[in-house]
Protein backbone atom coordinates (compact mmCIF):
# COMPACT_ATOMS: atom_id res chain seq x y z
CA UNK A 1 -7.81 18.86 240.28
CA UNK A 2 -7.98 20.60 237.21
CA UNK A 3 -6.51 19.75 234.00
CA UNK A 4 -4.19 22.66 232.11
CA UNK A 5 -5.30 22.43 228.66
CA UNK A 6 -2.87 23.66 226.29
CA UNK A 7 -4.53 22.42 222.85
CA UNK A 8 -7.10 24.31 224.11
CA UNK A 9 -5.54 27.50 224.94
CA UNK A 10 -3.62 27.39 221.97
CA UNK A 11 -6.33 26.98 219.72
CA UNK A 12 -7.40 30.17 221.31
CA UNK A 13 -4.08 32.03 220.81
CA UNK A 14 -4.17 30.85 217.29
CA UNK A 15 -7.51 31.89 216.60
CA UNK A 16 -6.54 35.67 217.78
CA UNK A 17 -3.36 35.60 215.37
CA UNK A 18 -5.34 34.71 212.72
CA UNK A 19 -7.86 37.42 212.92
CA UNK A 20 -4.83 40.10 213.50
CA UNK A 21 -3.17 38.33 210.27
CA UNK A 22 -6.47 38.97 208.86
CA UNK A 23 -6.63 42.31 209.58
CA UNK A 24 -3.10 43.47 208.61
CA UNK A 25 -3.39 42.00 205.20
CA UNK A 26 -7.14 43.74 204.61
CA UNK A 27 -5.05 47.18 205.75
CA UNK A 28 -1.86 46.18 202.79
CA UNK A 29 0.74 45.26 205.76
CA UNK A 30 3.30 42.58 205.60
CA UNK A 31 2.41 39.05 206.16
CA UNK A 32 4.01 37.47 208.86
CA UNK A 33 7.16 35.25 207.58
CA UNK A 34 8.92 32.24 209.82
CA UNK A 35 11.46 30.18 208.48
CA UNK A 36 12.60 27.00 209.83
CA UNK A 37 16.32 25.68 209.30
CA UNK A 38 16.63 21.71 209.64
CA UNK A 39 20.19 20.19 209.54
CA UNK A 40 19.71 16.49 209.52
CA UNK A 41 16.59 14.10 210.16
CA UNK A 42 16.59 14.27 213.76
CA UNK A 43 13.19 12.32 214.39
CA UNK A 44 11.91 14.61 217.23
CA UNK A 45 12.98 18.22 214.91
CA UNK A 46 11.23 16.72 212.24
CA UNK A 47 7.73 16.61 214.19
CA UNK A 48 8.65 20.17 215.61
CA UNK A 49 9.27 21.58 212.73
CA UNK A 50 6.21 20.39 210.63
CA UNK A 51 3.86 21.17 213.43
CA UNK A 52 5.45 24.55 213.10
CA UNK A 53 4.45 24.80 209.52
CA UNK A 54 1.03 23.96 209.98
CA UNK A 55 0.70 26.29 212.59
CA UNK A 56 1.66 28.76 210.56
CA UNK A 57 -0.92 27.79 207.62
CA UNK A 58 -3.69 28.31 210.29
CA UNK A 59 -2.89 31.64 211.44
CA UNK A 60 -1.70 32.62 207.80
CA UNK A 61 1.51 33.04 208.03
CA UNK A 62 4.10 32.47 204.98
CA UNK A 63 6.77 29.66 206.17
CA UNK A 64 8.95 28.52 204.81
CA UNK A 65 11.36 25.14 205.53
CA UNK A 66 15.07 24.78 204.67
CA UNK A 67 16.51 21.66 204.84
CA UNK A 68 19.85 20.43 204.64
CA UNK A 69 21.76 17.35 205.55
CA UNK A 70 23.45 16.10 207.84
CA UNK A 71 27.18 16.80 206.44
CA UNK A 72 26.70 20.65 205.87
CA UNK A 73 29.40 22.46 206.86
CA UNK A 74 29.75 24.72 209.52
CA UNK A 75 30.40 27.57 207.36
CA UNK A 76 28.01 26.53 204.75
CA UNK A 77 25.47 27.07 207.78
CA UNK A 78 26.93 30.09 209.11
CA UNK A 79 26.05 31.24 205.71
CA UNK A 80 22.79 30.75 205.22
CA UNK A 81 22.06 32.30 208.77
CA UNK A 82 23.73 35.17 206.93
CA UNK A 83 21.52 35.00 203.79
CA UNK A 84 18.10 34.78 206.09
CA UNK A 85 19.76 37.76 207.94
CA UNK A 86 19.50 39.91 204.91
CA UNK A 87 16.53 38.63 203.46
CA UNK A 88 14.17 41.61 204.35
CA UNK A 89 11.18 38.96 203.39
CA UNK A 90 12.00 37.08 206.27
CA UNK A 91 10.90 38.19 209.58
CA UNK A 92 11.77 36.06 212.16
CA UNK A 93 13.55 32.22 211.49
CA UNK A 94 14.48 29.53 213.95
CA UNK A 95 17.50 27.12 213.41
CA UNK A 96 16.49 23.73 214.78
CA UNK A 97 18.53 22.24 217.38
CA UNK A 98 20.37 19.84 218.04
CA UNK A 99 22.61 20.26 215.63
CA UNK A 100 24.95 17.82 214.60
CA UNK A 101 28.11 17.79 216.58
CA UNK A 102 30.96 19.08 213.72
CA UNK A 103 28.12 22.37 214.24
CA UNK A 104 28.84 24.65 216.56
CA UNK A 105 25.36 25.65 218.54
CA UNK A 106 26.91 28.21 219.94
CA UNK A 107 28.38 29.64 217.04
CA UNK A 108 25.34 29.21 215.49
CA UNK A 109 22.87 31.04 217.31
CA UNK A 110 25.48 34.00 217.78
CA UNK A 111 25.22 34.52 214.18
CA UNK A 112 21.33 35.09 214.48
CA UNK A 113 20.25 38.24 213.85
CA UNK A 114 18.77 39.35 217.59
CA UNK A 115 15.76 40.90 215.67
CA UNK A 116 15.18 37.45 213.73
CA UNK A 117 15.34 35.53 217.02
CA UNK A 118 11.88 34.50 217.16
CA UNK A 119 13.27 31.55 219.89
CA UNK A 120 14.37 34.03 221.96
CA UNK A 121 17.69 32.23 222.60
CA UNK A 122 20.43 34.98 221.46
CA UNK A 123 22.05 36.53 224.25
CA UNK A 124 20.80 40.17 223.25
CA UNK A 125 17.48 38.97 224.02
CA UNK A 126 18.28 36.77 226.97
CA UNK A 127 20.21 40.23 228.15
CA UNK A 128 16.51 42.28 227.93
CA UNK A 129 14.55 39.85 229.02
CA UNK A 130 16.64 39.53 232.30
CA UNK A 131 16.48 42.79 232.74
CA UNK A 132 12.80 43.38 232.08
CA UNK A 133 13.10 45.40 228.73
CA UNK A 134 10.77 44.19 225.69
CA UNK A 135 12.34 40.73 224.12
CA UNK A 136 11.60 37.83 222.25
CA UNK A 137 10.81 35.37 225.01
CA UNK A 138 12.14 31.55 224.56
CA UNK A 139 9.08 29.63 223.41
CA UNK A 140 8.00 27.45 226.06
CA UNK A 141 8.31 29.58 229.55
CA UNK A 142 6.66 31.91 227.37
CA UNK A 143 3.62 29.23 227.11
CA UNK A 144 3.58 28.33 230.48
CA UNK A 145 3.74 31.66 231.58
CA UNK A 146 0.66 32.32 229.01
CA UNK A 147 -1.22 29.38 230.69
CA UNK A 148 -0.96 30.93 234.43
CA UNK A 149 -2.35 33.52 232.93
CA UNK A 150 -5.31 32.13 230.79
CA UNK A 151 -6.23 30.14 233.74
CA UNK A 152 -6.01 32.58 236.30
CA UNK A 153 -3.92 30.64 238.58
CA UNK A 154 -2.42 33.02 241.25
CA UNK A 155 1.27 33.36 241.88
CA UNK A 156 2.14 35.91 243.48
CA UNK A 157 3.95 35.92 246.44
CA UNK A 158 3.64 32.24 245.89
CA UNK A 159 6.53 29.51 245.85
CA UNK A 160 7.75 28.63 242.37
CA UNK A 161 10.60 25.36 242.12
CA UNK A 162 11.79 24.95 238.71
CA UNK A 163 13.91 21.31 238.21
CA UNK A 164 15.90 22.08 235.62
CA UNK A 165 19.08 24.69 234.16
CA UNK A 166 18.76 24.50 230.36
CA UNK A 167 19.54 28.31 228.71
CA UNK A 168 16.21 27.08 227.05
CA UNK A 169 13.54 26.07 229.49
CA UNK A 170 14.49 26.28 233.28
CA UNK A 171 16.71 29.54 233.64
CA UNK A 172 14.35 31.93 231.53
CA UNK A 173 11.27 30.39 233.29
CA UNK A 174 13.25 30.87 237.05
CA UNK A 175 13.77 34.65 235.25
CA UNK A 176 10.15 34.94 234.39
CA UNK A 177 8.50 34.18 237.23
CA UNK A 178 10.26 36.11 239.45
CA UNK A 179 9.39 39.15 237.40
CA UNK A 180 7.30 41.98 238.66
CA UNK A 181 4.23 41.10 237.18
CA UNK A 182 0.34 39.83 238.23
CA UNK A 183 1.01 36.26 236.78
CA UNK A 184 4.70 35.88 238.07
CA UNK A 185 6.38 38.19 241.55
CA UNK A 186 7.38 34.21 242.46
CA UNK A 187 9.99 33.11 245.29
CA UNK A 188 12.26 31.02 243.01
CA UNK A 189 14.26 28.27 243.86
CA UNK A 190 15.91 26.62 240.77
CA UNK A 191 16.66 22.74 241.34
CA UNK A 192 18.49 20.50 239.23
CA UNK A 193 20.39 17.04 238.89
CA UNK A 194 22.80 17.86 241.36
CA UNK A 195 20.47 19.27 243.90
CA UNK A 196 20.80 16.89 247.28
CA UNK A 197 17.62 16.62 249.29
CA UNK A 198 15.41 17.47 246.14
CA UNK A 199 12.28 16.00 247.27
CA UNK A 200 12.61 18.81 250.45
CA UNK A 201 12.30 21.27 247.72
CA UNK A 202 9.69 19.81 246.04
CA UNK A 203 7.53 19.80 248.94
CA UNK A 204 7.33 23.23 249.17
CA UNK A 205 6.80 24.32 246.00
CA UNK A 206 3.11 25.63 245.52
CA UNK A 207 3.96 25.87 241.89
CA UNK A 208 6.39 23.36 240.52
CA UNK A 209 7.52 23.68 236.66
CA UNK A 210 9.24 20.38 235.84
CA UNK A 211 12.20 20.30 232.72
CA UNK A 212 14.40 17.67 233.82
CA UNK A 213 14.41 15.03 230.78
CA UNK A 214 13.48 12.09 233.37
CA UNK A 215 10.54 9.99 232.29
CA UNK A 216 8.44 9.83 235.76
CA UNK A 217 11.24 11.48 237.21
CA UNK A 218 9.06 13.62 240.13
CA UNK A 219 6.51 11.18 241.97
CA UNK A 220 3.53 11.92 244.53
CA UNK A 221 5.42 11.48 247.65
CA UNK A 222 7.09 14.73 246.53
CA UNK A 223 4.70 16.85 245.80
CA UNK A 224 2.11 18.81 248.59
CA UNK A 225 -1.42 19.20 248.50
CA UNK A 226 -2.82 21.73 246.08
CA UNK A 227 0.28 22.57 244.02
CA UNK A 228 0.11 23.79 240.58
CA UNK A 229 2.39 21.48 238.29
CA UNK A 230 3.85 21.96 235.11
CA UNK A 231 5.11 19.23 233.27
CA UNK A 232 7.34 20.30 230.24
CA UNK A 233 9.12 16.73 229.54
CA UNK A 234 8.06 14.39 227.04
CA UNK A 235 9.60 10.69 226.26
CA UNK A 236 8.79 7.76 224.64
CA UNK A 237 8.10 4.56 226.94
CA UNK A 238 7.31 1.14 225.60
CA UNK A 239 3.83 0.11 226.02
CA UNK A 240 1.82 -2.92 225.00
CA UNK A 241 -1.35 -1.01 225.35
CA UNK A 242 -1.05 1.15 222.04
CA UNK A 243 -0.74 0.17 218.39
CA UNK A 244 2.50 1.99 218.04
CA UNK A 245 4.23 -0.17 220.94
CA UNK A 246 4.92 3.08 222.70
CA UNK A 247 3.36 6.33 224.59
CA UNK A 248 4.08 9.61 225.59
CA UNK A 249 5.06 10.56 229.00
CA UNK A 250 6.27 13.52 230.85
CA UNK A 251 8.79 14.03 233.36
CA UNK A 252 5.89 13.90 236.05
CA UNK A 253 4.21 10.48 237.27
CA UNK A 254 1.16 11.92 236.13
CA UNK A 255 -1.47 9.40 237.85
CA UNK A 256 0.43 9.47 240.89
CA UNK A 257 0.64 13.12 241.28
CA UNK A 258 -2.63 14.70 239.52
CA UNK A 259 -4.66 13.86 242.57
CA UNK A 260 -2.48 15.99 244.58
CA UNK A 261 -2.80 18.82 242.32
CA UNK A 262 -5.13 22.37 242.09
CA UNK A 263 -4.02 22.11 238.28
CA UNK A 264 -1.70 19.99 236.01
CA UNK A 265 -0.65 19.65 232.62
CA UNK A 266 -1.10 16.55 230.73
CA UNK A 267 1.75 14.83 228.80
CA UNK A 268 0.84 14.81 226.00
CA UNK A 269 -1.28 18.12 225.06
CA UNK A 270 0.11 20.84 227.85
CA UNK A 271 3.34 22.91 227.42
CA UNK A 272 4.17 21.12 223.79
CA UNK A 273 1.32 23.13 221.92
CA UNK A 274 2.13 26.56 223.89
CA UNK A 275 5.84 26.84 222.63
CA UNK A 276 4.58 26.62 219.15
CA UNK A 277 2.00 29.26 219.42
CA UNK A 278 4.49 31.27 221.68
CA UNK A 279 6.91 31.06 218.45
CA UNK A 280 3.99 32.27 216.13
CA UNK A 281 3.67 35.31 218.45
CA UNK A 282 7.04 36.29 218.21
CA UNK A 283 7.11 36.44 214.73
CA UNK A 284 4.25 38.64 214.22
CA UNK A 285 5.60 40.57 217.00
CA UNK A 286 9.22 40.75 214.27
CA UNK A 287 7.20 41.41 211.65
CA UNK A 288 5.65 44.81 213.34
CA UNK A 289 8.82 45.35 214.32
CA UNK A 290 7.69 45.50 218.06
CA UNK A 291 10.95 43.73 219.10
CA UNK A 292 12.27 47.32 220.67
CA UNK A 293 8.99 48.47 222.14
């Protein structure tokens, strides 16, 4: 069993964006701008979004972070996605989610500019990516798929089960892997809560990418010998064995399935840094206006 190491690979991807930051500002180029819009104090948004930021200080990158509260309007939003869409300065921006609920999402992300969309989540670039044009790819099947590939795992022709249907993790990532391509050209089969006779599923997947939102949810006796397993949940469980009274876990029974495995991600430190590096390569992709080509 070997152990997916995302710090580690995106350490790596962060190092290369710095030295390509590094060389477009030595030639007079643009640097790189991401902006981050946070609507509330959303405990889990507000980790996200400052790891974001100091991301973005390592690679040097400008960011910037707008916050607002809780009781914004919906058209007071709606315009500052307008304002950031204008702002030539600005190259690619994210609007955190959730939102609260008088806020449309939908709305929302409609207003987005599709060549601001550094998440990848407008339908103009769900649209090319599905049909295999040049995109801004959602941020975390982008990671995983950038982890297959840093670790050489092979895939195709292989078996990939994805548990899970969210517009943000499980379809693109069913999409993605079933794409022509030397780290994807997957059989997909896309599970999710109302699956019956999941564990059959399971059981053949040689890969298995896991965004369900269960803690523990997917357990040994499911899993075959030698899969590859990707674990993209992440909850917090009481414990008495940390100062905090809690710890992180993933949507995978980790110590009951790892032995199983030919590689795993850990829970924390596997998909979680990947989506933010994924993020930082979309917007320098935006800001050389690659989003097209």
């Amino acid at each position: 069993m070997e152990l997916i190491d995302g710090k580690k690979i995106a350490t790596q991807v962060k190092q290369e964006l710095a030295g390509e930051v590094k060389r477009m500002k030595a030639a007079g180029a643009k640097t790189p701008h991401l902006v981050a819009v946070l609507v509330g104090n959303d405990p889990a948004s507000e980790t996200y979004v400052a790891s974001k930021v100091k991301a973005c200080q390592e690679v040097g990158f400008k960011s910037t972070e707008m916050r607002y509260s809780a009781d914004i309007t919906e058209e007071q939003l709606l315009a500052v996605v307008d304002k950031l869409n204008q702002d030539a300065d600005v190259d690619g921006y994210i609007v955190q989610l959730p939102l609260p609920r008088h806020i449309s999402e939908h709305k929302v992300l409609m207003a987005i500019d599709p060549d601001k969309d550094v998440d990848g989540f407008h339908p103009c670039n769900v649209g090319k990516m599905v049909t295999g044009l040049p995109a801004y790819l959602p941020a975390t099947p982008a990671g995983i798929v950038e982890l297959l590939k840093r670790y050489e795992i092979p895939t195709q022709g292989k078996h990939c089960v994805v548990i899970g249907r969210s517009n943000i993790v499980g379809t693109p990532m069913a999409v993605l892997m079933s794409r022509k391509d030397k780290y994807a050209d997957c059989t997909v089969t896309i599970c999710h809560s109302r699956t019956q006779n999941i564990k059959e599923m399971t059981l053949q997947a040689d890969i298995l990418i896991v965004a369900l939102g269960k803690p523990h949810f997917v357990t040994a006796d499911m899993i075959k010998e030698g899969a590859v397993v990707v674990d993209v949940g992440i909850h917090r469980v009481p414990s008495d064995k940390t100062k905090s009274g809690f710890r992180l876990v993933g949507d995978v029974d980790f110590e009951g399935v790892a032995p199983k495995c030919s590689y795993i991600t850990p829970v924390p430190g596997g998909v979680g840094p990947m989506t933010i590096v994924s993020l930082l390569q979309n917007t320098l992709k935006a800001c050389k206006g690659l989003a097209d080509k």
